[in-house]
C-alpha atoms as a PDB file:
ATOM      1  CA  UNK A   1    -147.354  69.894 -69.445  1.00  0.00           C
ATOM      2  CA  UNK A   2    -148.240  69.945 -73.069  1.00  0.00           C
ATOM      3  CA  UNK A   3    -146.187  68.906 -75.939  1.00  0.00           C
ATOM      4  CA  UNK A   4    -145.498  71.100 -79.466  1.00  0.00           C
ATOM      5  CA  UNK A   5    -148.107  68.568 -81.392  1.00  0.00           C
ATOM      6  CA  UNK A   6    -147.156  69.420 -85.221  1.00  0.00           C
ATOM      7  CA  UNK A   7    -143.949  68.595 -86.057  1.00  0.00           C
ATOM      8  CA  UNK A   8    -142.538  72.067 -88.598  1.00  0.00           C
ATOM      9  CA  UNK A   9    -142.576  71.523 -92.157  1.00  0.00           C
ATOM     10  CA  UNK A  10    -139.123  72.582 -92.204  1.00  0.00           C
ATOM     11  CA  UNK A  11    -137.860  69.609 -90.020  1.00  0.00           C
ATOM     12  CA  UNK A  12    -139.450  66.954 -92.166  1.00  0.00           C
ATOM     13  CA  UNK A  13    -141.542  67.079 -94.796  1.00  0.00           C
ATOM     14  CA  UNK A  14    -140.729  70.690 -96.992  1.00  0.00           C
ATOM     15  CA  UNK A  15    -139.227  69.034-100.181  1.00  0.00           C
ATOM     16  CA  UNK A  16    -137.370  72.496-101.564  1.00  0.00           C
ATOM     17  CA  UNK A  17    -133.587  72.926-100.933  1.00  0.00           C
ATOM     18  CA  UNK A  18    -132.878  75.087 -98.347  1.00  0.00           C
ATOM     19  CA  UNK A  19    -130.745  77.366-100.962  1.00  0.00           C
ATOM     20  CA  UNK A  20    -133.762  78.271-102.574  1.00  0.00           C
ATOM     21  CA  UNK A  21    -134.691  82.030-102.183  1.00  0.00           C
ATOM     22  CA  UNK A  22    -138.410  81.132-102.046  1.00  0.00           C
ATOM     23  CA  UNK A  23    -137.916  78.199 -99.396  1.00  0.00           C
ATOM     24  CA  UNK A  24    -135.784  80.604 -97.033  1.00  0.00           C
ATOM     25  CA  UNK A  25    -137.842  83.459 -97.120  1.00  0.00           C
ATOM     26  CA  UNK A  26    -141.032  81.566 -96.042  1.00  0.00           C
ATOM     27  CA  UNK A  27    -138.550  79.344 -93.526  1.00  0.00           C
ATOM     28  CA  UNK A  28    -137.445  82.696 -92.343  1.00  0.00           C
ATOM     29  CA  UNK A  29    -140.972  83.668 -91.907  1.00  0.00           C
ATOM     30  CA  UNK A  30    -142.059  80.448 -89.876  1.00  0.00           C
ATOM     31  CA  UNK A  31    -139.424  80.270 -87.986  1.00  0.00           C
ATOM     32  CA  UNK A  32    -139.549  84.085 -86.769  1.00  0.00           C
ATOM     33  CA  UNK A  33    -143.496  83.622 -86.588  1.00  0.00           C
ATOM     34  CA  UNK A  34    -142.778  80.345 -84.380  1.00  0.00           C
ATOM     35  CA  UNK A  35    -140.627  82.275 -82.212  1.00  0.00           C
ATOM     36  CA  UNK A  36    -143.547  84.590 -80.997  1.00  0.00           C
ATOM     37  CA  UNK A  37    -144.941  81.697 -79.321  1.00  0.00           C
ATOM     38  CA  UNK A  38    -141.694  80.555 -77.373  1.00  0.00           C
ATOM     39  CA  UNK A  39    -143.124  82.254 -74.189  1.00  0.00           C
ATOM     40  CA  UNK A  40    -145.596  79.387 -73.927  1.00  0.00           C
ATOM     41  CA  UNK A  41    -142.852  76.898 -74.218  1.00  0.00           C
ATOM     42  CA  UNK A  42    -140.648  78.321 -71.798  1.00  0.00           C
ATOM     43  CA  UNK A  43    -142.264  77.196 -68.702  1.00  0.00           C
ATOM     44  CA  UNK A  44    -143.118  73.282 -67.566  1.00  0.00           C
ATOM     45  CA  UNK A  45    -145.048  74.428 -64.378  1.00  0.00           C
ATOM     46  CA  UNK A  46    -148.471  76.050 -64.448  1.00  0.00           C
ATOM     47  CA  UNK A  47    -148.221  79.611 -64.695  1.00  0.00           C
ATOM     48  CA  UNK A  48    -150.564  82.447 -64.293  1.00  0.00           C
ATOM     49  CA  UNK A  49    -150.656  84.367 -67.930  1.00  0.00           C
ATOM     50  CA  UNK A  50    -150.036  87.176 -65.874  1.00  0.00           C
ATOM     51  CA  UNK A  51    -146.630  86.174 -65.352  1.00  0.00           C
ATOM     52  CA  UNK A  52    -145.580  85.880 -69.021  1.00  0.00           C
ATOM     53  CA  UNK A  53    -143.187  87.528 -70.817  1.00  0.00           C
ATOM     54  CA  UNK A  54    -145.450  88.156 -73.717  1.00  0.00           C
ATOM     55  CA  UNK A  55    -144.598  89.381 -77.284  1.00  0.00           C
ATOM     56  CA  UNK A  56    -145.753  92.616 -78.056  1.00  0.00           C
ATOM     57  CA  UNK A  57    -149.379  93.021 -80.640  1.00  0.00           C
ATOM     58  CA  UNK A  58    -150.272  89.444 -80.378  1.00  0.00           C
ATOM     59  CA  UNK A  59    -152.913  88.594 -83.171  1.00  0.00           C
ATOM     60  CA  UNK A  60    -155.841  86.605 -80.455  1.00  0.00           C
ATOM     61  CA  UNK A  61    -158.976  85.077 -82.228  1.00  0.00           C
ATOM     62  CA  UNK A  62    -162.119  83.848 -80.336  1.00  0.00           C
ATOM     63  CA  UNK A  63    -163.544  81.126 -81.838  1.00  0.00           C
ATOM     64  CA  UNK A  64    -166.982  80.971 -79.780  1.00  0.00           C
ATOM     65  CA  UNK A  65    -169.825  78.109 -80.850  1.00  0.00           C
ATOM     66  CA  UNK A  66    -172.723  80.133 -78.911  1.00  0.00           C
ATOM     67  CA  UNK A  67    -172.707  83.995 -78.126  1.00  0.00           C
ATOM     68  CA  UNK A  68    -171.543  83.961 -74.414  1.00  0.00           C
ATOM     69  CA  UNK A  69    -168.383  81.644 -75.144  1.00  0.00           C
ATOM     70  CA  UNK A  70    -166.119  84.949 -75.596  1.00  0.00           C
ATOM     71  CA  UNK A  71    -167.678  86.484 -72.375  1.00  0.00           C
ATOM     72  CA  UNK A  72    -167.023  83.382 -70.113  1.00  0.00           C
ATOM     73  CA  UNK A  73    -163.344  84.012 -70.716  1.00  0.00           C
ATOM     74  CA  UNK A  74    -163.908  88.124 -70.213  1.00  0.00           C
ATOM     75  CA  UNK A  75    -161.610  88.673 -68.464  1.00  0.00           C
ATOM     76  CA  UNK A  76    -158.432  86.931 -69.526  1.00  0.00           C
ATOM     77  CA  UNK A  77    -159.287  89.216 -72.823  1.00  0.00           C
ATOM     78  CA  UNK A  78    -159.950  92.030 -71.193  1.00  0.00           C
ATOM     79  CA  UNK A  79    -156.117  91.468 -70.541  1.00  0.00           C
ATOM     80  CA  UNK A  80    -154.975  90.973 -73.460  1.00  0.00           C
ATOM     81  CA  UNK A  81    -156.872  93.744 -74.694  1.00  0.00           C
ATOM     82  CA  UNK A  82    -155.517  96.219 -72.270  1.00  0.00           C
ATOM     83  CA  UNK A  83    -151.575  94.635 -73.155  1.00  0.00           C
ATOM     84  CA  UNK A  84    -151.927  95.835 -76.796  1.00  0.00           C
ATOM     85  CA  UNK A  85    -152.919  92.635 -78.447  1.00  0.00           C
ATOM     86  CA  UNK A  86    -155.589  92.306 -81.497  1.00  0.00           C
ATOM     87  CA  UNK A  87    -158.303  90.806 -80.138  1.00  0.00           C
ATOM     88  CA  UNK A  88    -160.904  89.351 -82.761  1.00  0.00           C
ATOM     89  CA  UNK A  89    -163.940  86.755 -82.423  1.00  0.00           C
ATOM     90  CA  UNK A  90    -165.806  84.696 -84.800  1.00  0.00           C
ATOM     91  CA  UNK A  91    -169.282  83.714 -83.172  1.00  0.00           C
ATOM     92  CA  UNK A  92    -171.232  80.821 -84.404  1.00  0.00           C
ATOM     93  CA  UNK A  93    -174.923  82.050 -84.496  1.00  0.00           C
ATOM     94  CA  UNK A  94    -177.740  79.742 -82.595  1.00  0.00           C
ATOM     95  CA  UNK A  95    -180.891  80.671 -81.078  1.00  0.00           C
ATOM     96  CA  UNK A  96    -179.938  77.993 -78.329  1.00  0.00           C
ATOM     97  CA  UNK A  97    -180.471  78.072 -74.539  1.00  0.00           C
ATOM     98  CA  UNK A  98    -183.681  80.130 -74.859  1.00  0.00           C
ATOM     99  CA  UNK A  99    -186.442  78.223 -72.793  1.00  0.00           C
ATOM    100  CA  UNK A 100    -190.097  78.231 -73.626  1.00  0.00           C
ATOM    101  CA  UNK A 101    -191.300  81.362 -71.677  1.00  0.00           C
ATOM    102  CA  UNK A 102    -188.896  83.638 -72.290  1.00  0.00           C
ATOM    103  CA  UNK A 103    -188.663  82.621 -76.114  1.00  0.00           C
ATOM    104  CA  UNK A 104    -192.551  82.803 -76.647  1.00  0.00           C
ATOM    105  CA  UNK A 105    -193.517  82.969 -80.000  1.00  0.00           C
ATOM    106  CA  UNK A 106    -190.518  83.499 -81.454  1.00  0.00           C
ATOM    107  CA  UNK A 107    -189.185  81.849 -84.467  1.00  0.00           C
ATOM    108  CA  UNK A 108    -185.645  80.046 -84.964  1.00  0.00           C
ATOM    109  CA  UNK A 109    -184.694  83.295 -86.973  1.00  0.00           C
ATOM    110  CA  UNK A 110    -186.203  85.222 -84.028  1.00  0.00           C
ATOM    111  CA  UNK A 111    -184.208  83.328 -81.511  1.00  0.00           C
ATOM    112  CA  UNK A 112    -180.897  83.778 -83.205  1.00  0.00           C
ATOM    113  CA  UNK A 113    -181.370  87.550 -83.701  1.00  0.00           C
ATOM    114  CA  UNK A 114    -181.994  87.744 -80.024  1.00  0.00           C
ATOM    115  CA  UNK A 115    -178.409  86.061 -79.304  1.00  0.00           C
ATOM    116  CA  UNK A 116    -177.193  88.008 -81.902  1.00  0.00           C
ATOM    117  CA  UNK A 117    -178.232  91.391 -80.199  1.00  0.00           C
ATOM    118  CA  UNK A 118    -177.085  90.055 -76.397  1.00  0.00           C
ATOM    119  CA  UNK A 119    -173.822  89.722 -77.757  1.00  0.00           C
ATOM    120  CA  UNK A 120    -173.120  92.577 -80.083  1.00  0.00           C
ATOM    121  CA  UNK A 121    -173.988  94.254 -76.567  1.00  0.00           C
ATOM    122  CA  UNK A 122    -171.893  92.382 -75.214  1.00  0.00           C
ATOM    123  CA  UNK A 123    -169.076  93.405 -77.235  1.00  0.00           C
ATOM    124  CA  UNK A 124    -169.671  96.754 -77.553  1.00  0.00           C
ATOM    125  CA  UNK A 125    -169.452  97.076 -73.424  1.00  0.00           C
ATOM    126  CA  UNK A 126    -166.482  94.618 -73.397  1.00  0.00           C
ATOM    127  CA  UNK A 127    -164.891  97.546 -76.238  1.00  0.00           C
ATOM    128  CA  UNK A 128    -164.186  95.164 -78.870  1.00  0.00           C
ATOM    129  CA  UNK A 129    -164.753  97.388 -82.392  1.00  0.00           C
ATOM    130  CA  UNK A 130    -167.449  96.231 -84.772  1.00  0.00           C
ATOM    131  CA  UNK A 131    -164.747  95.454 -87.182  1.00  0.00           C
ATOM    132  CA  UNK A 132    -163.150  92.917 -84.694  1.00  0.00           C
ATOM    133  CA  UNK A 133    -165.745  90.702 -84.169  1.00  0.00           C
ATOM    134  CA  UNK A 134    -168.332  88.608 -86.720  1.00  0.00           C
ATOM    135  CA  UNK A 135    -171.203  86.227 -86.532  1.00  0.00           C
ATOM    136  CA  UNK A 136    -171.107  82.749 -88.757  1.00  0.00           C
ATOM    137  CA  UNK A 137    -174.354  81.174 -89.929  1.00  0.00           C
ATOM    138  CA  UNK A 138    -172.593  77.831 -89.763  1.00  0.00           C
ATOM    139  CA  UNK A 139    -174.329  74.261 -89.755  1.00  0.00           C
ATOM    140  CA  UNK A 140    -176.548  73.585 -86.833  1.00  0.00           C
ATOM    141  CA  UNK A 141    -177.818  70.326 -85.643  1.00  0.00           C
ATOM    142  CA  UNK A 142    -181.793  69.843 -85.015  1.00  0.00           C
ATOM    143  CA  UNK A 143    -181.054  71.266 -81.621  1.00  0.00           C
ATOM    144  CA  UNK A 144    -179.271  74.467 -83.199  1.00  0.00           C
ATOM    145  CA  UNK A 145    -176.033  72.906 -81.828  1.00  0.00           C
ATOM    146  CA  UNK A 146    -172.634  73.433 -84.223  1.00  0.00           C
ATOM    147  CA  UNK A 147    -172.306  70.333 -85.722  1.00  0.00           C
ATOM    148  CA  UNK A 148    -168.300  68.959 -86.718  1.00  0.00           C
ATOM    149  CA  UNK A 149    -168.557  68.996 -90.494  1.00  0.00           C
ATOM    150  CA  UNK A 150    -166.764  69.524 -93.550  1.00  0.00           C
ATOM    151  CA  UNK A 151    -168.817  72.489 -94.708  1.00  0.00           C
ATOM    152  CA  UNK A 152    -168.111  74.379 -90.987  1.00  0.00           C
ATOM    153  CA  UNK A 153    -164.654  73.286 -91.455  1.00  0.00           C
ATOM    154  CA  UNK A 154    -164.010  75.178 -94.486  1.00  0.00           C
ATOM    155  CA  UNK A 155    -165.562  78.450 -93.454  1.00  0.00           C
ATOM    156  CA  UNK A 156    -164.097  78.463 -90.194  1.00  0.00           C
ATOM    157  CA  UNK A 157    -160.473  77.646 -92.153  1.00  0.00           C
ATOM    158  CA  UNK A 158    -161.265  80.439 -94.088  1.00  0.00           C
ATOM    159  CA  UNK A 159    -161.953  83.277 -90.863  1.00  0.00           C
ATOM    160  CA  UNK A 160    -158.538  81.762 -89.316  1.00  0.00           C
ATOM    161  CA  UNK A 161    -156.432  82.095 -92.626  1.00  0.00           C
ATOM    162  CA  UNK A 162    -157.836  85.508 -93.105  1.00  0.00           C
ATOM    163  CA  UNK A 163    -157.262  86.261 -89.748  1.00  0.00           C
ATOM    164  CA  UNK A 164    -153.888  84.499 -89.411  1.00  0.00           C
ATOM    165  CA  UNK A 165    -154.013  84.571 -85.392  1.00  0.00           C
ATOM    166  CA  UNK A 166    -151.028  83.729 -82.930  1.00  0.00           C
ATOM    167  CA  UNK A 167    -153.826  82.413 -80.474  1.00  0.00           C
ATOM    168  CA  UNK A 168    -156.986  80.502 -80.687  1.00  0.00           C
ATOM    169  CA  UNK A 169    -159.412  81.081 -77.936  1.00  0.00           C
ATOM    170  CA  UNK A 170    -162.090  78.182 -77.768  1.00  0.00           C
ATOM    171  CA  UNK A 171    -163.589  75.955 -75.026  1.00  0.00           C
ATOM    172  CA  UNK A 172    -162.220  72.379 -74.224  1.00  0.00           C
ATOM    173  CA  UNK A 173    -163.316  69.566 -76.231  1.00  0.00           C
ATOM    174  CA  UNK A 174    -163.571  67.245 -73.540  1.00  0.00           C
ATOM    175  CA  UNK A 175    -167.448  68.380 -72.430  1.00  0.00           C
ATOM    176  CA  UNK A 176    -171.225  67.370 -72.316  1.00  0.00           C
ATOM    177  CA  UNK A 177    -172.018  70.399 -74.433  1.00  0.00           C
ATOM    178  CA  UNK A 178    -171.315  68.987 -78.112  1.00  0.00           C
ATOM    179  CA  UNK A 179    -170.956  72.264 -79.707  1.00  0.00           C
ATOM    180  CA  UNK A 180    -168.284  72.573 -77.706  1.00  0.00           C
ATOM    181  CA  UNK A 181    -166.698  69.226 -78.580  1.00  0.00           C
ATOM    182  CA  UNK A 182    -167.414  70.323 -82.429  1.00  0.00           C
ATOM    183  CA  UNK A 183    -165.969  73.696 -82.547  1.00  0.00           C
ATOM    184  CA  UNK A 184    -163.001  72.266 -80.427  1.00  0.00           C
ATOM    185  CA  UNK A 185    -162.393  69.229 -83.042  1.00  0.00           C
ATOM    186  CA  UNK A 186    -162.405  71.967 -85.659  1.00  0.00           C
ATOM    187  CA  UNK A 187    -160.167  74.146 -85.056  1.00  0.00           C
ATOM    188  CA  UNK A 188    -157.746  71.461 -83.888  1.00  0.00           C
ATOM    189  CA  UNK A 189    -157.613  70.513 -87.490  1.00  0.00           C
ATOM    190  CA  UNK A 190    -157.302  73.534 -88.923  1.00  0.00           C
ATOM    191  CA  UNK A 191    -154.573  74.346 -86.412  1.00  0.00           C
ATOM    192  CA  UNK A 192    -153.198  71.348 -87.307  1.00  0.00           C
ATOM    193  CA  UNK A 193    -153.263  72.143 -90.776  1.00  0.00           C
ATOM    194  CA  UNK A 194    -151.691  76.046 -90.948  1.00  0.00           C
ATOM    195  CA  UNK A 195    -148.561  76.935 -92.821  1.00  0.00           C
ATOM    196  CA  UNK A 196    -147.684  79.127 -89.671  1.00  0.00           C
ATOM    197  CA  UNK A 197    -147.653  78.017 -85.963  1.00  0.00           C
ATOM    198  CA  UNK A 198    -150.392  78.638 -83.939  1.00  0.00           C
ATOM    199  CA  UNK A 199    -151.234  77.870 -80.652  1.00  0.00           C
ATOM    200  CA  UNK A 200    -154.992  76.857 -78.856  1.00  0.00           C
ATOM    201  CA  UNK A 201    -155.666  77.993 -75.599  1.00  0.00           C
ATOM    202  CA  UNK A 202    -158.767  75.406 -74.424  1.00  0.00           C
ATOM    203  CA  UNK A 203    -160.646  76.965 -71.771  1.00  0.00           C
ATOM    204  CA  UNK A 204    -162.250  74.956 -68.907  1.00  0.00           C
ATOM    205  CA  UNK A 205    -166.070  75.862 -69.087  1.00  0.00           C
ATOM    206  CA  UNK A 206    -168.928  74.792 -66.280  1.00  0.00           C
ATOM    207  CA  UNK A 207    -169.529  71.457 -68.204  1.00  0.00           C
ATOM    208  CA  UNK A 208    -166.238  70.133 -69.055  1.00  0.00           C
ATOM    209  CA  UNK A 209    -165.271  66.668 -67.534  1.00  0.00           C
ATOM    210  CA  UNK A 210    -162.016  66.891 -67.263  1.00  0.00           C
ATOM    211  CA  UNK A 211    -158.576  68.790 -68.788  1.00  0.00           C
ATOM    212  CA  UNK A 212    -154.733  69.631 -68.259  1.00  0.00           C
ATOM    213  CA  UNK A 213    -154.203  73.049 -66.704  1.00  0.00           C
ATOM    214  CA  UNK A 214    -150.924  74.572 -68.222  1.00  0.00           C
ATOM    215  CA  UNK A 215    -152.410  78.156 -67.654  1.00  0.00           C
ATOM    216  CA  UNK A 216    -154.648  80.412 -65.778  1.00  0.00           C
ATOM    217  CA  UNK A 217    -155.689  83.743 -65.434  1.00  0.00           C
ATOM    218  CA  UNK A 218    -156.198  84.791 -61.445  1.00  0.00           C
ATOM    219  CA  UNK A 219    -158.707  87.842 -60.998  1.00  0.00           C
ATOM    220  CA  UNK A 220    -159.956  89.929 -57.982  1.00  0.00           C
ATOM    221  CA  UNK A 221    -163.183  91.366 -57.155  1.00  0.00           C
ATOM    222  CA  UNK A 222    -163.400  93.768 -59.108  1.00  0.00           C
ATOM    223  CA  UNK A 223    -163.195  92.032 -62.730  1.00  0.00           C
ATOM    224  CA  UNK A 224    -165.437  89.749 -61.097  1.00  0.00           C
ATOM    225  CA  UNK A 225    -167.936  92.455 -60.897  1.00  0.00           C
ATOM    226  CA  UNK A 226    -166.686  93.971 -64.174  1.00  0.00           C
ATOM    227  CA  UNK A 227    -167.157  90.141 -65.974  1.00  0.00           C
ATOM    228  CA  UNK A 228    -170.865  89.711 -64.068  1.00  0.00           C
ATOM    229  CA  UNK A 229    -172.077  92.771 -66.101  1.00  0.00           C
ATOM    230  CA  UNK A 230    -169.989  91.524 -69.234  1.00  0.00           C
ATOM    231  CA  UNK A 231    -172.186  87.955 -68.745  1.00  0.00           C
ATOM    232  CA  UNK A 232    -175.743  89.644 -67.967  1.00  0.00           C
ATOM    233  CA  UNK A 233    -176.325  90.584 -71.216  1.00  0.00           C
ATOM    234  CA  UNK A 234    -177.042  87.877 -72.453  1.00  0.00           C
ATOM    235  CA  UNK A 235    -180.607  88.064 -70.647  1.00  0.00           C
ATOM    236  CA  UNK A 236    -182.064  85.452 -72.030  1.00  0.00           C
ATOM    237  CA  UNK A 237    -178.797  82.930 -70.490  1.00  0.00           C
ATOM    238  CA  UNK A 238    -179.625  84.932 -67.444  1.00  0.00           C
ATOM    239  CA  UNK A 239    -183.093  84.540 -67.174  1.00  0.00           C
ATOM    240  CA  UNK A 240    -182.960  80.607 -68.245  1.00  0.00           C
ATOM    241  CA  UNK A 241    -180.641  80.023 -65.133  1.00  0.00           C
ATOM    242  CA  UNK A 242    -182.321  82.230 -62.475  1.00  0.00           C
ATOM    243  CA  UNK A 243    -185.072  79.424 -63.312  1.00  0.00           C
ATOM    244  CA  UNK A 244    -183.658  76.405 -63.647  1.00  0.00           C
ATOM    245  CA  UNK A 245    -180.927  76.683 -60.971  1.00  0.00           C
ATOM    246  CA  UNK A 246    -181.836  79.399 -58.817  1.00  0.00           C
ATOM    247  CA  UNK A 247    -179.051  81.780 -59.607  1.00  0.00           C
ATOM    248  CA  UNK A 248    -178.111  83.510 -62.634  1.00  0.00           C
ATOM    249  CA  UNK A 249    -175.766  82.946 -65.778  1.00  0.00           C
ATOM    250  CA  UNK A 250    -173.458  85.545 -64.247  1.00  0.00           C
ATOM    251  CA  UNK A 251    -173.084  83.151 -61.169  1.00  0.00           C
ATOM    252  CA  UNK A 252    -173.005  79.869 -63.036  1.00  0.00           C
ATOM    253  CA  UNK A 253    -169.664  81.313 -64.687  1.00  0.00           C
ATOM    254  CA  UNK A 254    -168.220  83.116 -61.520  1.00  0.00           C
ATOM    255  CA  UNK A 255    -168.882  80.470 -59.180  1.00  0.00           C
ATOM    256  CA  UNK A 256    -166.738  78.357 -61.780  1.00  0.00           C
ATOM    257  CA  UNK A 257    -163.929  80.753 -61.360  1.00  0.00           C
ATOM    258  CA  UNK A 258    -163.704  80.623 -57.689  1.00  0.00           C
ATOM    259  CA  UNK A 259    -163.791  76.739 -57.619  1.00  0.00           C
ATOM    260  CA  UNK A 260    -160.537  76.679 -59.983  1.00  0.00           C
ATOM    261  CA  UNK A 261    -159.080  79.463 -57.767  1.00  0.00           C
ATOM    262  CA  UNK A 262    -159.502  77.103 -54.894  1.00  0.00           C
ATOM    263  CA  UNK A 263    -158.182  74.175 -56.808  1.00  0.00           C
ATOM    264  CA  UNK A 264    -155.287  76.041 -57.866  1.00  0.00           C
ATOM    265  CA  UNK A 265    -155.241  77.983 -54.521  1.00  0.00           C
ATOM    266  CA  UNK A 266    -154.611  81.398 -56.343  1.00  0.00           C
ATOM    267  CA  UNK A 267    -153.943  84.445 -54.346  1.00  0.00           C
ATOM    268  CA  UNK A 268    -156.851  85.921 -55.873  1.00  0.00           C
ATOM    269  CA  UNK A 269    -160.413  84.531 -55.416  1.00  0.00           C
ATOM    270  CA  UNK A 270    -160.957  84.272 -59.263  1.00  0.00           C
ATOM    271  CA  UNK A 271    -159.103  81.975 -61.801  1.00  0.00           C
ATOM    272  CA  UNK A 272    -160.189  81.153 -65.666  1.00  0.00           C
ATOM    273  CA  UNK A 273    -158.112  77.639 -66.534  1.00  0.00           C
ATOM    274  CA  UNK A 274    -156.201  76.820 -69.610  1.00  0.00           C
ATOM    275  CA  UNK A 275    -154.663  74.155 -71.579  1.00  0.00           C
ATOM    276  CA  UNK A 276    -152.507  75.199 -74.079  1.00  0.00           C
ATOM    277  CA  UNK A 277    -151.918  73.057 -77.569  1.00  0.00           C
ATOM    278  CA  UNK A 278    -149.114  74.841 -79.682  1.00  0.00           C
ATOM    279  CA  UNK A 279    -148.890  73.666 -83.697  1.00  0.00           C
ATOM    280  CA  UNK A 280    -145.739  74.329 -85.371  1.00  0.00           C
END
């Protein structure tokens, strides 16, 4: 199971005595801040986030390098959502995945405002409130992939300090898709960097190679056909699968979610997979 992976400032490296008002009040603050996150730490098996003893009014950010990123893991925030906890999402803006036909004559612009709109629909069905949720114009590669640079870096440091988020939602690092990889190194450094603990929940996606599960999220029929709807708005994912693999985006994700729940032999025939990375 994972490992706490930044060691606190308080343990090692803080340089003002601990009698100092200043230096206690912000020790008091990371240390009852850290404690919010001792659920995760409290188990060395694989448990369903179901099962968890969670803190009340988590703060949860999505950090999502394409629109359909948040909506891949609906339902494990559809949870949180319905527990109480602040759900927010940052969504970097590409006019990716759009193949020839369906993006005829449109422009790059034209590409990303069609994205754009999928997921603000997206959203607004999922019930996530316009002031909850943004889109980030941040460096794309020729391909309108996210690239890992210093420029993303420092706006994406900038959402999560204005945020300040318990939990950071964002797929696994160890995948084919490189936007993926990039927004994963990312926010791994600017985890890695807070003044308050935080803790990354990496989700397993249809194209990454391999990962640890330390949690999933087991779901039934129901939010299956609840999280298909969710996923077929973004038509122009949809449509791009139905062609190229003969069933649609909704499936691509929901047949992923039944192979973990067979790996993991779930009681329910859905499972979204986790690996957890906590920074003190």
């Amino acid at each position: 199971m994972w490992q706490p992976v930044r060691q606190s400032v308080f343990l090692s490296s803080y340089a003002r005595k601990p009698d100092d008002i200043g230096y206690a009040r912000t020790r008091f603050y990371q240390d009852d801040h850290a404690m919010k996150l001792d659920f995760l730490r409290s188990t060395r098996t694989m448990r369903d986030l179901r099962q968890l003893d969670w803190p009340t009014s988590l703060k949860v950010l999505v950090l999502a390098p394409h629109p359909d990123d948040f909506d891949a893991i609906g339902v494990t925030l559809k949870y949180l959502h319905e527990s109480g906890h602040d759900i927010y999402a940052a969504v970097s803006v590409t006019g990716s995945g759009i193949d020839e036909a369906y993006g005829a004559g449109l422009s790059v612009d034209d590409r990303r405002n069609l994205r754009i709109k999928e997921q603000r629909d997206s959203m607004r069905f999922f019930g996530l409130h316009e002031d909850h949720f943004r889109f980030l114009y941040l460096n794309n590669a020729d391909d309108e992939q996210l690239t890992d640079d210093a420029e993303n870096g420092e706006t994406l440091t900038a959402v999560v300090r204005e945020i300040r988020p318990d939990l950071i939602f964002s797929p696994h690092g160890n995948d084919t898709n490189r936007a993926h990889r990039a927004m994963c190194a990312l926010v791994s450094g600017i985890a890695k960097a807070a003044d308050w603990p935080i803790a990354l929940m990496l989700n397993r996606d249809a194209k990454t190679l391999d990962m640890r599960t330390d949690f999933y999220l087991a779901f039934d029929e129901a939010d299956a056909q609840w999280k298909g709807q969710l996923l077929r708005f973004h038509d122009s994912q949809q449509q791009r699968n139905l062609k190229t693999r003969g069933h649609g985006f909704d499936e691509r994700v929901l047949n992923l979610n039944r192979a973990i729940a067979r790996e993991l032999q779930t009681a329910q025939p859905y499972a979204a997979a986790y690996e957890a990375q906590v920074f003190d």
